[in-house]
N, C-alpha and C. Protein backbone atom coordinates (compact mmCIF):
# COMPACT_ATOMS: atom_id res chain seq x y z
N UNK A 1 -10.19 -182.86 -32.05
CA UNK A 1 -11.56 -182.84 -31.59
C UNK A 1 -12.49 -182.79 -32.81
N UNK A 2 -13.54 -183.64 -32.79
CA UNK A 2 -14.30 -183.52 -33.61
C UNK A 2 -15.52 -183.05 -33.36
N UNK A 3 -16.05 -181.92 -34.56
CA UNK A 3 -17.20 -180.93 -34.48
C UNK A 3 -18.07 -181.54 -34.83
N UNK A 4 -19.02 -181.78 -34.29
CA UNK A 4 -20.37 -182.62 -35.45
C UNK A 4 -21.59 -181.14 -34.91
N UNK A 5 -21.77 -180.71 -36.18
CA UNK A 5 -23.07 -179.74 -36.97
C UNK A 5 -24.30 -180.11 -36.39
N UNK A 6 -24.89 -179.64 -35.61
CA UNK A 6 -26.16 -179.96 -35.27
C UNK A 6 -27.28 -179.40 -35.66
N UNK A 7 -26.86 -178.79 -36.85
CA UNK A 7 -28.12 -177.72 -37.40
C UNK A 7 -28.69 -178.87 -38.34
N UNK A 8 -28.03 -179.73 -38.83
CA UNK A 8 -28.87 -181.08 -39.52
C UNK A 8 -28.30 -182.62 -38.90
N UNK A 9 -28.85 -183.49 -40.06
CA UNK A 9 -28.15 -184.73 -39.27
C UNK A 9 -27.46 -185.39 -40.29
N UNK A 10 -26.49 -185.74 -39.20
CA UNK A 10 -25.59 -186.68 -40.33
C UNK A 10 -25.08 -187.65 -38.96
N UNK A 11 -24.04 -188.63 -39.78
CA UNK A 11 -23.67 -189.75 -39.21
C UNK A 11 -23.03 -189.17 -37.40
N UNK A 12 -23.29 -189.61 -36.68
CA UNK A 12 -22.86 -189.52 -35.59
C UNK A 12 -24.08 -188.58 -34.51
N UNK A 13 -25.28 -187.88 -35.28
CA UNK A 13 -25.84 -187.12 -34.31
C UNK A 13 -27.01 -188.21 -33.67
N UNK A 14 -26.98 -187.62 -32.41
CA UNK A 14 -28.26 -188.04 -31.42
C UNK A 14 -29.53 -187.06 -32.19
N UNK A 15 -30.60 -188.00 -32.70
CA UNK A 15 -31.47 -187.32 -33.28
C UNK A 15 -32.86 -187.73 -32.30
N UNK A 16 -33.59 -186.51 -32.25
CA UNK A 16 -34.89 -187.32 -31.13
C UNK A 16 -35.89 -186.60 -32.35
N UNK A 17 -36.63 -188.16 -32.17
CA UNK A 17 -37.39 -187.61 -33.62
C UNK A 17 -38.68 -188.59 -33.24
N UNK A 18 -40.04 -187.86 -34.06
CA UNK A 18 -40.77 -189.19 -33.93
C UNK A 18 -41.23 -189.31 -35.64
N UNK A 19 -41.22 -191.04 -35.74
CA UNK A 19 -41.24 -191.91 -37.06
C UNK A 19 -42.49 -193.15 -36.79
N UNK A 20 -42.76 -193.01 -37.78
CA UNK A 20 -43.87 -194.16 -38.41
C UNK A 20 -43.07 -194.68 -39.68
N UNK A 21 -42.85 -196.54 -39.23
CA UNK A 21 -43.18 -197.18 -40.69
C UNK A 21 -44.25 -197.99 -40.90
N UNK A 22 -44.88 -197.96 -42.23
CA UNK A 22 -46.26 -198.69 -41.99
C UNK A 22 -45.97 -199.58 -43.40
N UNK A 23 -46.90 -200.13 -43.92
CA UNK A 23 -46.83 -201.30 -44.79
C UNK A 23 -47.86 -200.16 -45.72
N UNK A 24 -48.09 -200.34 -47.35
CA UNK A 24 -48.73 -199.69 -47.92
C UNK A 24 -50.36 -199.19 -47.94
N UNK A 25 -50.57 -200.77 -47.33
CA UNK A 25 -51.64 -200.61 -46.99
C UNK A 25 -52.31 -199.75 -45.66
N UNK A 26 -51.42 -199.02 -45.05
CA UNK A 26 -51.56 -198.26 -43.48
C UNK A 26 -51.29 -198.55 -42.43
N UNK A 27 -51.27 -200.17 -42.56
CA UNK A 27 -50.91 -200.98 -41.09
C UNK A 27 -49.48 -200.37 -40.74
N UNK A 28 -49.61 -200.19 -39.42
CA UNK A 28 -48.11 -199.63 -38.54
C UNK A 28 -47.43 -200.70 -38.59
N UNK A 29 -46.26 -200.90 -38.77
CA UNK A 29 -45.09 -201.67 -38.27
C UNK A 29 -44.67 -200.66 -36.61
N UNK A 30 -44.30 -200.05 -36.44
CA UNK A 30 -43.62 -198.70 -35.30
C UNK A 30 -44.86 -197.18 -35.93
N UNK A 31 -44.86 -196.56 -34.72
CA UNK A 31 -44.98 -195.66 -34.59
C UNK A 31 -45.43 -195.14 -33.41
N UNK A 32 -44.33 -194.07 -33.53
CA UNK A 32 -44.12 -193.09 -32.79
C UNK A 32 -44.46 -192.20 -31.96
N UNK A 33 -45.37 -191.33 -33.06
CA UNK A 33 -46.35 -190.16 -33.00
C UNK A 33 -47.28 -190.25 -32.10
N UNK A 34 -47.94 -191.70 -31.86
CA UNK A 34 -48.96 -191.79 -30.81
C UNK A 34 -48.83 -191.94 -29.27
N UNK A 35 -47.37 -191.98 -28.97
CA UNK A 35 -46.64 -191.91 -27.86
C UNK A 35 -45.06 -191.22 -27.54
N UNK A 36 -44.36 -191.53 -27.01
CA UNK A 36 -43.29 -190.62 -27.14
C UNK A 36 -42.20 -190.67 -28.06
N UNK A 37 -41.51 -190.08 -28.08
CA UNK A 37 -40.72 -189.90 -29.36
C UNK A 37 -39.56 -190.39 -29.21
N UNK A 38 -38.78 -191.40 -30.48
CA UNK A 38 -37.51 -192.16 -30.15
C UNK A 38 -36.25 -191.47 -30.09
N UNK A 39 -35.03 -191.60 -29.50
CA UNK A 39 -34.08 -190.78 -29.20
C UNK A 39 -33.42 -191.80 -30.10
N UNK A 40 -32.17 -191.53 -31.19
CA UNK A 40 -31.60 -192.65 -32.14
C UNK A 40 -30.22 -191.96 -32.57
N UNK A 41 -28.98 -192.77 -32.27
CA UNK A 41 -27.50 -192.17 -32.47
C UNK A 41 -28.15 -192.71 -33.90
N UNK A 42 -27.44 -191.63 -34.99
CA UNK A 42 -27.08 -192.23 -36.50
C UNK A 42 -26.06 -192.48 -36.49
N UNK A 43 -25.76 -193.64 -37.37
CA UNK A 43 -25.08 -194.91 -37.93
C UNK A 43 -24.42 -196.12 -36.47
N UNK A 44 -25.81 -196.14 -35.79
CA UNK A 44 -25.23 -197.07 -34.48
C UNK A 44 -25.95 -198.37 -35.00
N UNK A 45 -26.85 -197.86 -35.79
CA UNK A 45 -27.28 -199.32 -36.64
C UNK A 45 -28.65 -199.64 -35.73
N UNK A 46 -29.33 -198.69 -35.62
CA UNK A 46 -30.51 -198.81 -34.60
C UNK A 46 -31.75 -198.64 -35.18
N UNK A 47 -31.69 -198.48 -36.42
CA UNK A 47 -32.79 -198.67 -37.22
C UNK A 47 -31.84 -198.54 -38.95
N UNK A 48 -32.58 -199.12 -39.94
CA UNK A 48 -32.19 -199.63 -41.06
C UNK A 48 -31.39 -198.36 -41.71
N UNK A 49 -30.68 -199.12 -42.69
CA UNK A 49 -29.84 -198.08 -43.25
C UNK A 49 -29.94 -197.31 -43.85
N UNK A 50 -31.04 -198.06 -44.67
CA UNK A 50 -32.02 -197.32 -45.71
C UNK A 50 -32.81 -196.14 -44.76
N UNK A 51 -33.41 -196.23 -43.90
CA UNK A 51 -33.99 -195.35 -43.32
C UNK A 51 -32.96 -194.27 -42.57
N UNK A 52 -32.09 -194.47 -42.01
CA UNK A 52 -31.19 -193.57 -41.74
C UNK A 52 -30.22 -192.57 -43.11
N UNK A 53 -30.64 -192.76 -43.89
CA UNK A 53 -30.38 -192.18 -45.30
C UNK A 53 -31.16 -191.14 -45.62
N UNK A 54 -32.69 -191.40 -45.41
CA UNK A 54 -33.49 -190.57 -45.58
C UNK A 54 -33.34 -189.23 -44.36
N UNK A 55 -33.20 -189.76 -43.14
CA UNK A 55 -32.66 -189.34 -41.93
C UNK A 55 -31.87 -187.77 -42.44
N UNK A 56 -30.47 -188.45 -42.52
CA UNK A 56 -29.25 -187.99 -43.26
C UNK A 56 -29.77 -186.19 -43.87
N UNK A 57 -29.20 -185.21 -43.61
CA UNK A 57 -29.21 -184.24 -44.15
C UNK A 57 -31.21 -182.93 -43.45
N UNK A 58 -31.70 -183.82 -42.91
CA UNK A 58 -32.85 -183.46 -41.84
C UNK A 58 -32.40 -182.14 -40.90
N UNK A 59 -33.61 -181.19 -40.87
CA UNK A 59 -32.88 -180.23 -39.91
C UNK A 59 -34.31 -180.33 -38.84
N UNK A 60 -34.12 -179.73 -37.62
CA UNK A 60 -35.29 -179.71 -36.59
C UNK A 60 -36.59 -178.80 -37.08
N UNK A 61 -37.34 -179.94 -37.46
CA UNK A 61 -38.63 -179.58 -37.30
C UNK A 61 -38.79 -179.60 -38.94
N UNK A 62 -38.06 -180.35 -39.82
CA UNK A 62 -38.36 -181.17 -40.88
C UNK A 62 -39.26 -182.45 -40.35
N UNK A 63 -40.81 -182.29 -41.54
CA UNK A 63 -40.71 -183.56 -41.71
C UNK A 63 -41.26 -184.13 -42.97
N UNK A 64 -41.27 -185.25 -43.31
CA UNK A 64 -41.02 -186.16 -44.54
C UNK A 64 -41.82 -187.30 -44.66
N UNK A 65 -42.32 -187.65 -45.64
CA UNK A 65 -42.94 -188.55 -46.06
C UNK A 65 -42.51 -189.47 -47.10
N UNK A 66 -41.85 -190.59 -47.22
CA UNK A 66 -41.28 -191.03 -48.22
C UNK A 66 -41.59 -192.66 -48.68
N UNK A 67 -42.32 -192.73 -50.02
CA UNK A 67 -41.84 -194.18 -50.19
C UNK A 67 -41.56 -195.25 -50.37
N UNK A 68 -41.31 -196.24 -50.08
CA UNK A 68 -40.03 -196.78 -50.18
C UNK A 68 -40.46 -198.46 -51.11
N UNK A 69 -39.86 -198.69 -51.98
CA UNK A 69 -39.81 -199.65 -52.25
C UNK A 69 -38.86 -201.09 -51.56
N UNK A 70 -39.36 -201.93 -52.17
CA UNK A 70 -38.50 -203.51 -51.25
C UNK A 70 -36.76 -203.03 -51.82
N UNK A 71 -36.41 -202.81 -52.63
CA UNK A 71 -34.93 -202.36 -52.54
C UNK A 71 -34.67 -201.66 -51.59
N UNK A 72 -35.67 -200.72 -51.61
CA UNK A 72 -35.02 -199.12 -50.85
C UNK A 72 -35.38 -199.98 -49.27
N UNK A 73 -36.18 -200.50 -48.82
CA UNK A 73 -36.41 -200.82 -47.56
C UNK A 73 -35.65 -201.95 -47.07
N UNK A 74 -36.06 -203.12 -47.36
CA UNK A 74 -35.58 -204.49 -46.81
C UNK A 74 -34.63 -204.97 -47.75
N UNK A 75 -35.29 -204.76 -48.54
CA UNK A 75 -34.60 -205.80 -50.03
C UNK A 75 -35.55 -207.00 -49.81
N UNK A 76 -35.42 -207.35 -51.90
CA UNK A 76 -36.65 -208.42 -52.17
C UNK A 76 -36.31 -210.07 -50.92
N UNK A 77 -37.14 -210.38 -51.53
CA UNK A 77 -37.72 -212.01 -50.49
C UNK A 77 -36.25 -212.25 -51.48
N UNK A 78 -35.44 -213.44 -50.22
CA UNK A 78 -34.58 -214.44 -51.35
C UNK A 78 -35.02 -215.65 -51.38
N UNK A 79 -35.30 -216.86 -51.98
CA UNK A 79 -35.70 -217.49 -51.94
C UNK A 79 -34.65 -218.65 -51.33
N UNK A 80 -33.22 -218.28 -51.24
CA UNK A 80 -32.29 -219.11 -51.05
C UNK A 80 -32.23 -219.28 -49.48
N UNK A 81 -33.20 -218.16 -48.84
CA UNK A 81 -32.72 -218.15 -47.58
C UNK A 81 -33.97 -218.69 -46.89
N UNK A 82 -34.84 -219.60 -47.73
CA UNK A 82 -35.91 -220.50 -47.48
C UNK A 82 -35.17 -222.11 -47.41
N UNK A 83 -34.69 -222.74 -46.27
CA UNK A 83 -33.91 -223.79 -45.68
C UNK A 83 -34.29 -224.82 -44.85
N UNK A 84 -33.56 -225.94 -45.34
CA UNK A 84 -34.20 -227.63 -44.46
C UNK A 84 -32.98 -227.13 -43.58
N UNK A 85 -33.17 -227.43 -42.07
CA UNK A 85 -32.36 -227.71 -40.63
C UNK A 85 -33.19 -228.86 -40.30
N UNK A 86 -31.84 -229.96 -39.82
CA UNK A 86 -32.30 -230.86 -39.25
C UNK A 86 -33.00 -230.80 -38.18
N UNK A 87 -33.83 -231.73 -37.93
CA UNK A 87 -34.11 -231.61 -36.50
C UNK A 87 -33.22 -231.81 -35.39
N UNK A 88 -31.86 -232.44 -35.51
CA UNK A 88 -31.39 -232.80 -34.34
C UNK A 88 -30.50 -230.81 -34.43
N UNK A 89 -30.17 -230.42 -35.54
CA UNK A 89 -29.64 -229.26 -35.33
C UNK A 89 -30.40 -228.59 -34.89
N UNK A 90 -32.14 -228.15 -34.79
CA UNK A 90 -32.62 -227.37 -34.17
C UNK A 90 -32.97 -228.08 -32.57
N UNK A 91 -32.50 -229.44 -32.44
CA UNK A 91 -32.55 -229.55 -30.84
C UNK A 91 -31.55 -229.11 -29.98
N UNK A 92 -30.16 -229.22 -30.92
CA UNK A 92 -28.93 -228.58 -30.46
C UNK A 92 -29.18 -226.92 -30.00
N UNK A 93 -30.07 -226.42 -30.85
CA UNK A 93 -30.14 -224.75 -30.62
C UNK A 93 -31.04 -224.29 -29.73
N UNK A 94 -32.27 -225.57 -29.27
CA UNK A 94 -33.77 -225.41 -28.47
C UNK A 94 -32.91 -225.77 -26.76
N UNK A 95 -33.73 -224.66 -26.23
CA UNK A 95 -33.99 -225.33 -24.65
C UNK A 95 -34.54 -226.92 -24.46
N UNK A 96 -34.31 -227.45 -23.59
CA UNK A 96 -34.11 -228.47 -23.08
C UNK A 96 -35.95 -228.97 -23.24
N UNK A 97 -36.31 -229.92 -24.06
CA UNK A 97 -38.00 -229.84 -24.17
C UNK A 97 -38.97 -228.86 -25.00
N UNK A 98 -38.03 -228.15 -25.46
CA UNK A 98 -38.40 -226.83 -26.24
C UNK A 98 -39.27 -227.49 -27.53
N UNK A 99 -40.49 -226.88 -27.97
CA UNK A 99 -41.37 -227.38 -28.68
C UNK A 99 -41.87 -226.56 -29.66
N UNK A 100 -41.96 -226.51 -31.10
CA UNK A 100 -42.11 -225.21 -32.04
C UNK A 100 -43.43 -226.05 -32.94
N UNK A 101 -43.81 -224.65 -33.62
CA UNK A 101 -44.97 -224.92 -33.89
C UNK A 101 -44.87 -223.80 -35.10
N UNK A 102 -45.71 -224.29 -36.56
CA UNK A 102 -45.04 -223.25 -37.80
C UNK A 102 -45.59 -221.72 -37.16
N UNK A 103 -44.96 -220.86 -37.50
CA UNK A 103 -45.26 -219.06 -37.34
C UNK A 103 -44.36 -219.03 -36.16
N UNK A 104 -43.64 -219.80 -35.35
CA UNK A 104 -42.44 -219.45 -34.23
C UNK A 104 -41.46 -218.27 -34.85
N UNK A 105 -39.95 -217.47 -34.52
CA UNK A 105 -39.12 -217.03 -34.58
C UNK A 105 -38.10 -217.52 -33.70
N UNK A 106 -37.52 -218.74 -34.46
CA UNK A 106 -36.20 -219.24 -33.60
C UNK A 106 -34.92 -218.93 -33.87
N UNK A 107 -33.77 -218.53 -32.97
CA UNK A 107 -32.83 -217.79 -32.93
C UNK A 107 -32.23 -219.15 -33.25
N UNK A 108 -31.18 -218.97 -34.37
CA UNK A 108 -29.98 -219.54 -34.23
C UNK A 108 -28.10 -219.02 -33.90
N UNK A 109 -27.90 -219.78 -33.57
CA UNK A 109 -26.08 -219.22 -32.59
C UNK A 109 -25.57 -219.16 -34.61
N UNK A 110 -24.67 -218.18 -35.03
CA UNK A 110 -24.09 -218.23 -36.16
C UNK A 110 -22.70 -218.72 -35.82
N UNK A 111 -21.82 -219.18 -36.99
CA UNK A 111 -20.65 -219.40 -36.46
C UNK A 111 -19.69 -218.00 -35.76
N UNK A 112 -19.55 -217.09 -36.29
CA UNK A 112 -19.25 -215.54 -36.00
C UNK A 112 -19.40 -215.66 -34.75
N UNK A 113 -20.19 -215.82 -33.89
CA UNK A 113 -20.32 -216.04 -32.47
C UNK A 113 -21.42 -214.93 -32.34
N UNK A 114 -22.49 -214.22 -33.18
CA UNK A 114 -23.78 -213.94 -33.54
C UNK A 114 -24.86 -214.49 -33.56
N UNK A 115 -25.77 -214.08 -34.00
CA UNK A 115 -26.93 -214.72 -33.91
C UNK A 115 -28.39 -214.16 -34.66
N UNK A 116 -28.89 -214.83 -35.61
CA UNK A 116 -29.65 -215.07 -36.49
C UNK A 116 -31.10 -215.67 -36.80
N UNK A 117 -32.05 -215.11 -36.59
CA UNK A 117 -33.50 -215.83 -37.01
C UNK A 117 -34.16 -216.27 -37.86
N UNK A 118 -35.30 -217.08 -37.98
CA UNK A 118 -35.76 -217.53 -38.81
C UNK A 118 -36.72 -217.84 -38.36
N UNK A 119 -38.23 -217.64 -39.32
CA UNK A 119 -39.63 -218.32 -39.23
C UNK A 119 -39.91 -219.68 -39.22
N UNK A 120 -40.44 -220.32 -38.87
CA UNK A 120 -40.99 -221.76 -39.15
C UNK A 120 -41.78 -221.88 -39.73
N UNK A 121 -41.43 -222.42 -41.01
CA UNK A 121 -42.67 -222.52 -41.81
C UNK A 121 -43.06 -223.71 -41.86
N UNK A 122 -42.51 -225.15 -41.53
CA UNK A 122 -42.90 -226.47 -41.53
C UNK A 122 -41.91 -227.18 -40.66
N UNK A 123 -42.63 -228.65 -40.38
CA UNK A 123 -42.22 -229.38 -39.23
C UNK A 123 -42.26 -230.40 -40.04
N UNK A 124 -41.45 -230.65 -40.24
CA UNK A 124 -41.16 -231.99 -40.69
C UNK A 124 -40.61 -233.69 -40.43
N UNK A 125 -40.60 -234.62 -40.69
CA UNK A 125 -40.21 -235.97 -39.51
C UNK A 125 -38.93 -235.91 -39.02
N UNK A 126 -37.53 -235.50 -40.55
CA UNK A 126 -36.57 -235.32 -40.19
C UNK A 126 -35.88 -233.36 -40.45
N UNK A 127 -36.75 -232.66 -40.88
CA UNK A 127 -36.35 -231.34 -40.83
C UNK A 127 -37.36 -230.64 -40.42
N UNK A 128 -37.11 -228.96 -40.18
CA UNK A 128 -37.64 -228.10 -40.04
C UNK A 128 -37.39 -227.00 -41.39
N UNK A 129 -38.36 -226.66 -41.75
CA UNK A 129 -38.32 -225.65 -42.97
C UNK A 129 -38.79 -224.57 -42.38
N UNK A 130 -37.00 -223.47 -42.67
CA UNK A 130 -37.53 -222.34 -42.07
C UNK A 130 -37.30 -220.96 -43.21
N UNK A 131 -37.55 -219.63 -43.17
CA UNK A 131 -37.63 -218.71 -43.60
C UNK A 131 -36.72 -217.98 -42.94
N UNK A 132 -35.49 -217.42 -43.17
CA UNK A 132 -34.40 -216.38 -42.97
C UNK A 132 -34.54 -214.91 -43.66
N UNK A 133 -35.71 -214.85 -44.99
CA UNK A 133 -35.54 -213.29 -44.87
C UNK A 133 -35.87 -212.81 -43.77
N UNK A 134 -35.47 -211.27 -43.88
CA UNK A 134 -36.08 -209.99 -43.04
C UNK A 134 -37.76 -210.29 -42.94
N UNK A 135 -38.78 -210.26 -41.95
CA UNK A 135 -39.74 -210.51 -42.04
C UNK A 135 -40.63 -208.99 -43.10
N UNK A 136 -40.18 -208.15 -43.45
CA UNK A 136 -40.25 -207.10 -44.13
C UNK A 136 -39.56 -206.97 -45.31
N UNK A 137 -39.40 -207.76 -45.95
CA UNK A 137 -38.38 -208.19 -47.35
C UNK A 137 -39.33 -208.37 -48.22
N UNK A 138 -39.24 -207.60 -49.41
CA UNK A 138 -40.20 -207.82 -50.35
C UNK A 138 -41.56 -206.64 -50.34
N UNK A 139 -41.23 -206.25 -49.02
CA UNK A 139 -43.03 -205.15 -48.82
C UNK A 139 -42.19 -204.05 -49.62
N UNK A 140 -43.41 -203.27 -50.20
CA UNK A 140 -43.13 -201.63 -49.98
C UNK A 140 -43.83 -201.44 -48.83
N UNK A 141 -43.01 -200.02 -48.53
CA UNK A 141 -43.19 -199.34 -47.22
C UNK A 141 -43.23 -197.63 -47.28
N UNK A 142 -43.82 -197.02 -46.25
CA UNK A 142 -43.93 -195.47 -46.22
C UNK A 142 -42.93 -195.24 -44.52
N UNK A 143 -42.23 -194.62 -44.89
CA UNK A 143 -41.43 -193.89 -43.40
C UNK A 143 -41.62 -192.31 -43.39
N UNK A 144 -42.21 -192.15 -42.38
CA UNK A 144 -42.51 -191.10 -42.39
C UNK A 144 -41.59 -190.44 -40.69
N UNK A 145 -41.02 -189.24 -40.92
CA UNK A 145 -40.20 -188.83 -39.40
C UNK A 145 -40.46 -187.03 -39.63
N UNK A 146 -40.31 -187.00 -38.17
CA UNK A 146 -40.36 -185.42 -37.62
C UNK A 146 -39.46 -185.25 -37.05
N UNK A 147 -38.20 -184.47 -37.34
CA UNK A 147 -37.04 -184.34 -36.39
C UNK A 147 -37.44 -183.24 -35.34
N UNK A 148 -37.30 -183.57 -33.71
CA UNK A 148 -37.56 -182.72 -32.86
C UNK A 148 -36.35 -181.88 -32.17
N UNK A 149 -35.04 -182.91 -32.09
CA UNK A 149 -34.25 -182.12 -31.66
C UNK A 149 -32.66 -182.56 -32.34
N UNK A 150 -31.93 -182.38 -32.56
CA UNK A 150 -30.11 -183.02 -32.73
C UNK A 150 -29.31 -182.73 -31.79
N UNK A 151 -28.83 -183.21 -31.58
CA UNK A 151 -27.59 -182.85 -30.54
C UNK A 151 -26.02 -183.52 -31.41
């Protein structure tokens, strides 16, 4: 049987906590605080890893302000993952008539039998140029959390 410590958090606890991430400039990405508070298993992969790190070692009624640079958060822009798809490959992946327009988020099927997004950044005669970072790749960021309860 395994004991998991609920006087802090570590990998496996149900943590109900409320969190803000915002961009440096203040803009919210999530938050929390202004409504109810998220309930989150650690390491189920339900929010970033990086942020579940900071998480990590939290006791009830800690809270924290931290932050974070593009390593520590997303990781930088890659530029490699800026890509021509044909058009007939993104008709293969579109609903039937399906019509995109640049600033979309179109899912592609991975081979893994997963699945993967990307921005549209151009339309082109015979491609589409799209964007595969994290749409948060490259920002710094502030995460800020209040642990309310562990189980």
């Amino acid at each position: 049987m395994t004991v998991i410590d609920t006087a802090r958090i570590q990998a496996g606890s149900h943590v109900t906590l409320h969190y803000r991430l915002s961009l440096t400039d203040g803009a919210d990405i999530a938050n929390t605080f202004t409504d109810k508070p998220a309930t989150l298993l650690i390491g189920a992969g339900q929010i970033a890893p990086s942020l579940e790190q900071i998480l990590i070692g939290m006791a009830v009624g800690d809270h924290s302000t931290v932050q974070l640079t593009p390593e520590q958060g997303f990781g930088e822009r890659n530029p490699e993952l800026i890509q021509r798809v044909s058009l007939t490959t993104l008709r293969k992946q579109s609903n039937l008539g399906e019509t995109y327009v640049p600033g979309d988020v179109v899912e592609f099927n991975a081979p893994s039998g997963g699945r993967y997004a990307g921005v549209l950044k151009e339309l082109g005669d015979t491609y589409a140029l799209f964007d595969f970072n994290h749409p948060l790749a490259g920002q710094s960021l502030t995460f800020e959390a209040k642990v309310i309860g562990i189980l």
